[in-house]
N, C-alpha and C. Protein backbone atom coordinates (compact mmCIF):
# COMPACT_ATOMS: atom_id res chain seq x y z
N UNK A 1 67.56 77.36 103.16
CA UNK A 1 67.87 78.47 102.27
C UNK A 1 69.39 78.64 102.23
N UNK A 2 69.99 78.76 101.19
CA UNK A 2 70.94 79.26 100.87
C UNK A 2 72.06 80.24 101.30
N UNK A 3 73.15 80.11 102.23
CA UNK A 3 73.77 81.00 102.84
C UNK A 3 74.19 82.16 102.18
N UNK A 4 74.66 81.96 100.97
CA UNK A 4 74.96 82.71 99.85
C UNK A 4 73.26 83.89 99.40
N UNK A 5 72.92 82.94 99.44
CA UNK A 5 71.22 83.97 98.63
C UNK A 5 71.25 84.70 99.20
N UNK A 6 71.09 84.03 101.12
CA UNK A 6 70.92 85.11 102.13
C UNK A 6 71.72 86.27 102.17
N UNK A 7 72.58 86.32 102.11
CA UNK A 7 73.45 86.99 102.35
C UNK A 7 73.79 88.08 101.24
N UNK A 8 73.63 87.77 99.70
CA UNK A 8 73.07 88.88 98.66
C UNK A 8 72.02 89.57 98.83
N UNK A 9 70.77 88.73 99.26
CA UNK A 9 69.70 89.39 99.51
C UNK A 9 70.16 90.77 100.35
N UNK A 10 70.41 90.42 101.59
CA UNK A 10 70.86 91.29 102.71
C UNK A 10 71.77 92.40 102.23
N UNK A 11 72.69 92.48 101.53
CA UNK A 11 73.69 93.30 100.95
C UNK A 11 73.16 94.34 100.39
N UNK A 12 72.73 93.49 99.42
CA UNK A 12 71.51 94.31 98.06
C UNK A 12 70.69 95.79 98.95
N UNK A 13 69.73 95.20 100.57
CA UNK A 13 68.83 96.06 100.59
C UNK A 13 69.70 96.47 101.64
N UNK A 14 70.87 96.29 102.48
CA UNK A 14 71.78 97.14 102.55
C UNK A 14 72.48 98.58 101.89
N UNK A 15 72.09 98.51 100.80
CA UNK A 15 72.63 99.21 99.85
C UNK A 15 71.42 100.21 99.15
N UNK A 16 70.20 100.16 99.82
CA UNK A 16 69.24 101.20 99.14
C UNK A 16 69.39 102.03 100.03
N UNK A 17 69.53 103.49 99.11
CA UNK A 17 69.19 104.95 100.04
C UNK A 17 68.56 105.35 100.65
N UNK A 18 68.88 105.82 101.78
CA UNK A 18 67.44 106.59 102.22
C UNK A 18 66.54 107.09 100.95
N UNK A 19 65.27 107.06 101.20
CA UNK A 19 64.41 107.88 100.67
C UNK A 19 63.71 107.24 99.36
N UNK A 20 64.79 105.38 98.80
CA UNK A 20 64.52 104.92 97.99
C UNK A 20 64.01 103.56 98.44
N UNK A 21 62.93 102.87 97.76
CA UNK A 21 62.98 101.67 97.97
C UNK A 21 63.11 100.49 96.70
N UNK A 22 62.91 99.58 96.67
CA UNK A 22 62.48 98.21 96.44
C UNK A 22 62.15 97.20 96.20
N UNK A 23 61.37 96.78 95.58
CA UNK A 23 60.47 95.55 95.60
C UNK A 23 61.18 94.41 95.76
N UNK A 24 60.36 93.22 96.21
CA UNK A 24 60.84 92.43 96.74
C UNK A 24 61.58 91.71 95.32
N UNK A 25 60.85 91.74 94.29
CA UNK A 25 61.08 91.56 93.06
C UNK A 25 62.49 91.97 93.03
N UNK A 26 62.70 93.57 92.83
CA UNK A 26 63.73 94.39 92.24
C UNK A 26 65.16 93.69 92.77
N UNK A 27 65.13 92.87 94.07
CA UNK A 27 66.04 92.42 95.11
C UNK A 27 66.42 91.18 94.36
N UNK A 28 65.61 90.65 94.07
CA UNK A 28 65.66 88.67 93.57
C UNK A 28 66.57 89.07 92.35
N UNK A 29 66.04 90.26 91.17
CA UNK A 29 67.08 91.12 89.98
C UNK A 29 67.59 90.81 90.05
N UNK A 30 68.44 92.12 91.41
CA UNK A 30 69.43 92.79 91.42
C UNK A 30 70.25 91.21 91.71
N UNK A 31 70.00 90.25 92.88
CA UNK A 31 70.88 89.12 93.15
C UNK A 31 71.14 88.00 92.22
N UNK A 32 70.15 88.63 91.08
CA UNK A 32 69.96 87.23 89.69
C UNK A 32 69.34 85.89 90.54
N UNK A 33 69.19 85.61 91.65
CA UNK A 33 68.17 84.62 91.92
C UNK A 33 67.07 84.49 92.91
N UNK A 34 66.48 83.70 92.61
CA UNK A 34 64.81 83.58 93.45
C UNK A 34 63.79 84.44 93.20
N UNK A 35 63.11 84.64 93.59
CA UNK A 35 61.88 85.66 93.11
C UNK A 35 61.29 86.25 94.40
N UNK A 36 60.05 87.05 94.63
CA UNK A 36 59.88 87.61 95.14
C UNK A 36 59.54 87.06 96.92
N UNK A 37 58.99 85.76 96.82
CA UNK A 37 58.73 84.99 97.89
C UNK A 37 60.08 84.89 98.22
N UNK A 38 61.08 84.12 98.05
CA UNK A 38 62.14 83.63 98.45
C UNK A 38 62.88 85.21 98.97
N UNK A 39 62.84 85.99 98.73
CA UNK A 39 63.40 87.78 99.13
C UNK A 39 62.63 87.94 100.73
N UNK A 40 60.98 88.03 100.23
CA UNK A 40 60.21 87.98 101.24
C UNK A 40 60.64 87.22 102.32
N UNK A 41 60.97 85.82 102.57
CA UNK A 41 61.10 84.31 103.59
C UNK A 41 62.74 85.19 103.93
N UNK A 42 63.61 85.63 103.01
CA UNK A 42 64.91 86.27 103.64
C UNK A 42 64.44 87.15 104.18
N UNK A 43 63.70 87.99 104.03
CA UNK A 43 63.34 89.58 105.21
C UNK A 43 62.65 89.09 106.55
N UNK A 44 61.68 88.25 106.23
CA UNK A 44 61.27 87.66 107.43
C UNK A 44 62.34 86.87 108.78
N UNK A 45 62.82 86.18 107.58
CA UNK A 45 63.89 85.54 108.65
C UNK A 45 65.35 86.27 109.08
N UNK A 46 65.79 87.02 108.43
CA UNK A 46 67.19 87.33 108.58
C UNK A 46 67.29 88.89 108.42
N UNK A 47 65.92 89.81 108.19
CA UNK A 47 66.03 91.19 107.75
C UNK A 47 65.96 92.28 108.84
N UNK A 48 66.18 91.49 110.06
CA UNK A 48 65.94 92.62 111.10
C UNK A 48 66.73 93.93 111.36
N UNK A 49 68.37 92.99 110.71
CA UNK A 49 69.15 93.96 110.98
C UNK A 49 69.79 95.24 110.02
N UNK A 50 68.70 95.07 108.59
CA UNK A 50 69.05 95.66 107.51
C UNK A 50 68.12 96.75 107.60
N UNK A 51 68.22 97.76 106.65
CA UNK A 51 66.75 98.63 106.70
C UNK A 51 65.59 97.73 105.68
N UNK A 52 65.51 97.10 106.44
CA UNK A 52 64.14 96.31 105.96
C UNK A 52 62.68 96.92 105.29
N UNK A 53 62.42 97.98 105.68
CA UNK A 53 61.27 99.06 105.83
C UNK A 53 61.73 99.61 103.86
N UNK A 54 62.59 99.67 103.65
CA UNK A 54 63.09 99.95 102.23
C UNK A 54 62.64 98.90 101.11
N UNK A 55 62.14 97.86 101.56
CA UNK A 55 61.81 96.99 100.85
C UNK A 55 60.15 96.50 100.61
N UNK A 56 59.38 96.85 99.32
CA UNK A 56 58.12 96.98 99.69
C UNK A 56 57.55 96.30 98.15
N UNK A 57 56.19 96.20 98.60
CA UNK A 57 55.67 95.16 97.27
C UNK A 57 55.54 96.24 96.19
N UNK A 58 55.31 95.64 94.66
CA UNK A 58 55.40 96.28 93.46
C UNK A 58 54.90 97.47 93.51
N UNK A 59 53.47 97.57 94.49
CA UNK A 59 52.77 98.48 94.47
C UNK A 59 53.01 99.49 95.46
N UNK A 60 53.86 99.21 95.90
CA UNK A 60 54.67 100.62 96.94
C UNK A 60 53.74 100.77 98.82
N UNK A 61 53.28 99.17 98.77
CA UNK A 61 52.77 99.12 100.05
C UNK A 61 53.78 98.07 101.28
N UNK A 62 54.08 98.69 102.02
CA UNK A 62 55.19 97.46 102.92
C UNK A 62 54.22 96.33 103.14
N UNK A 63 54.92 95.43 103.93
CA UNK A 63 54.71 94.17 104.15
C UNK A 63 53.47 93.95 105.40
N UNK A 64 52.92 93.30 104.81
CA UNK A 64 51.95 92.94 106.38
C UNK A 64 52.56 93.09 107.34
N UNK A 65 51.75 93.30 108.81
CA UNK A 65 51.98 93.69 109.85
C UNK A 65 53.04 94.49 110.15
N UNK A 66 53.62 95.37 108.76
CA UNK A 66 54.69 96.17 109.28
C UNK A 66 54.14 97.58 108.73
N UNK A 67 53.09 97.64 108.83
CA UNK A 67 53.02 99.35 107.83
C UNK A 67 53.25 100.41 108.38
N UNK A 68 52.62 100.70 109.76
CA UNK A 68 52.41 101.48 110.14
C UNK A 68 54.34 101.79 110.78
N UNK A 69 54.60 100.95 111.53
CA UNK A 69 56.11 100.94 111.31
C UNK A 69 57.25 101.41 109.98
N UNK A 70 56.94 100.96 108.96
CA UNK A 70 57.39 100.85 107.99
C UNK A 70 57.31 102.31 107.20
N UNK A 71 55.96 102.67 107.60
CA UNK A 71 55.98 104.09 106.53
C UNK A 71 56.32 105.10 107.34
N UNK A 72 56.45 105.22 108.77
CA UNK A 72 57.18 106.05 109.92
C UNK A 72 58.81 106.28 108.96
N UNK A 73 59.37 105.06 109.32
CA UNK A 73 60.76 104.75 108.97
C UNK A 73 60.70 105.75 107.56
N UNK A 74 60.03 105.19 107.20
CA UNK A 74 59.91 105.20 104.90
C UNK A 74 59.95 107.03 105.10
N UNK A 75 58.93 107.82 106.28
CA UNK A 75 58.83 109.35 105.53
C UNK A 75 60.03 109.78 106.75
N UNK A 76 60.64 108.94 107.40
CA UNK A 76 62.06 109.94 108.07
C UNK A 76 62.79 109.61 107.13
N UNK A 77 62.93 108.56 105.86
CA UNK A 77 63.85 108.73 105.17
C UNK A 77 63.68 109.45 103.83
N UNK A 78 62.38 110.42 103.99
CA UNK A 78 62.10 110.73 103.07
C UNK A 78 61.46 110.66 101.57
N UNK A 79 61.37 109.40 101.92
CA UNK A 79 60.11 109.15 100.59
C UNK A 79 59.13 109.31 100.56
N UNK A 80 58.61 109.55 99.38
CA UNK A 80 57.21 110.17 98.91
C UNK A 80 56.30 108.73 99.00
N UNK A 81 55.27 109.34 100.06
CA UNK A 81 53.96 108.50 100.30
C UNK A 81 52.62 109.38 100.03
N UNK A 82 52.25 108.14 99.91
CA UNK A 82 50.54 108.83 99.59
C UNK A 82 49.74 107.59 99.75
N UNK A 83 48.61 108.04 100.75
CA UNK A 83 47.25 106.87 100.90
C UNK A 83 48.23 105.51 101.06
N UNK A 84 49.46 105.61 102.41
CA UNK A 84 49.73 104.31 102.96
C UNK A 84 50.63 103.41 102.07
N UNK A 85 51.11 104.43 100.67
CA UNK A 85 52.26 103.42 99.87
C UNK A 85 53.24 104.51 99.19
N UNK A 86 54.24 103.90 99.12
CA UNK A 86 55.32 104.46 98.70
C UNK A 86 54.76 104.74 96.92
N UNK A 87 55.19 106.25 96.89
CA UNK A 87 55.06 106.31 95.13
C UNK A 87 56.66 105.89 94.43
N UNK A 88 56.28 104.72 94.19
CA UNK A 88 57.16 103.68 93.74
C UNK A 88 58.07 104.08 92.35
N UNK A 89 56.87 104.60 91.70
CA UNK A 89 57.90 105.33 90.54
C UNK A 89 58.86 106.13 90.75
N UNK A 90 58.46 106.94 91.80
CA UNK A 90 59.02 108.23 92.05
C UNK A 90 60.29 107.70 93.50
N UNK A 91 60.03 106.76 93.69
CA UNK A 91 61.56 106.26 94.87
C UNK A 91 61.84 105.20 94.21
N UNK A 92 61.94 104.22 93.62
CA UNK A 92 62.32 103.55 93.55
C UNK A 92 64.11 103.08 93.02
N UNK A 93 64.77 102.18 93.70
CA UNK A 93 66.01 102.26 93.41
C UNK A 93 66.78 102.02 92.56
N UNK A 94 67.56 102.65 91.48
CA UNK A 94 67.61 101.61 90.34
C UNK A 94 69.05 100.72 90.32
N UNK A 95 69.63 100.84 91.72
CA UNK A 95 70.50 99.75 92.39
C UNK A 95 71.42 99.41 91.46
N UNK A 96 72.13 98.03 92.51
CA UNK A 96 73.32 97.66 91.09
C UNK A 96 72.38 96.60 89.92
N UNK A 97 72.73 95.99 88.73
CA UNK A 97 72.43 95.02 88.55
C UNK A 97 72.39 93.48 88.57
N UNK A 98 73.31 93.52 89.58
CA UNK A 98 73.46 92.09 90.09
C UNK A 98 74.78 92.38 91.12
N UNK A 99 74.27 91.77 92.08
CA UNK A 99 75.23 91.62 93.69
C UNK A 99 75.54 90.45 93.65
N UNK A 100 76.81 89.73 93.41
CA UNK A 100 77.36 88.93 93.78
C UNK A 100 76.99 88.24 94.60
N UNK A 101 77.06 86.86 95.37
CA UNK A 101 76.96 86.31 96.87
C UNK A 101 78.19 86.50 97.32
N UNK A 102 78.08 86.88 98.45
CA UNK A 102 79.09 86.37 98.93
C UNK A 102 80.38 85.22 99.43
């Protein structure tokens, strides 16, 4: 993977607010490349140290094996949940439109 991708990726969800999130989608956008897998394989591998928990599928549910973690994090930062997913309309970030690589 791409040192550069990585490293937009990371910036990008660096840069969401508390209280807002995501999609893994909205990230690939905002960086103009890869899609939602390739965002995903960056959070897995390199997202520990970002607020990772900000980043969640279309449908406003975090990532496998991280939910219960994830929506802890998600309502101290204040976003609106309901039935285990982020109401996505209602947080979602509308970020920059494209992050540079570094």
């Amino acid at each position: 993977m791409r040192e550069d991708f990585v490293e937009a990726v990371l910036n990008a969800v660096e840069s969401i607010p508390a209280g807002q999130v995501a999609s893994y989608g909205d990230i690939a956008e905002f960086v103009g490349a890869g899609g939602p897998r390739q965002v995903g394989s960056v959070m897995s591998h390199y997202g520990g140290a970002v607020c990772w928990w900000r980043v969640v599928r279309a449908d406003g549910r975090p990532a496998d094996g991280l939910q219960e973690r994830a929506l802890a994090l998600l309502a101290e930062d204040g976003a609106p949940i309901r039935n285990g997913r982020v109401l996505i309309r209602q947080a979602r970030w509308q970020g920059p439109r494209r992050v540079e690589p570094a």
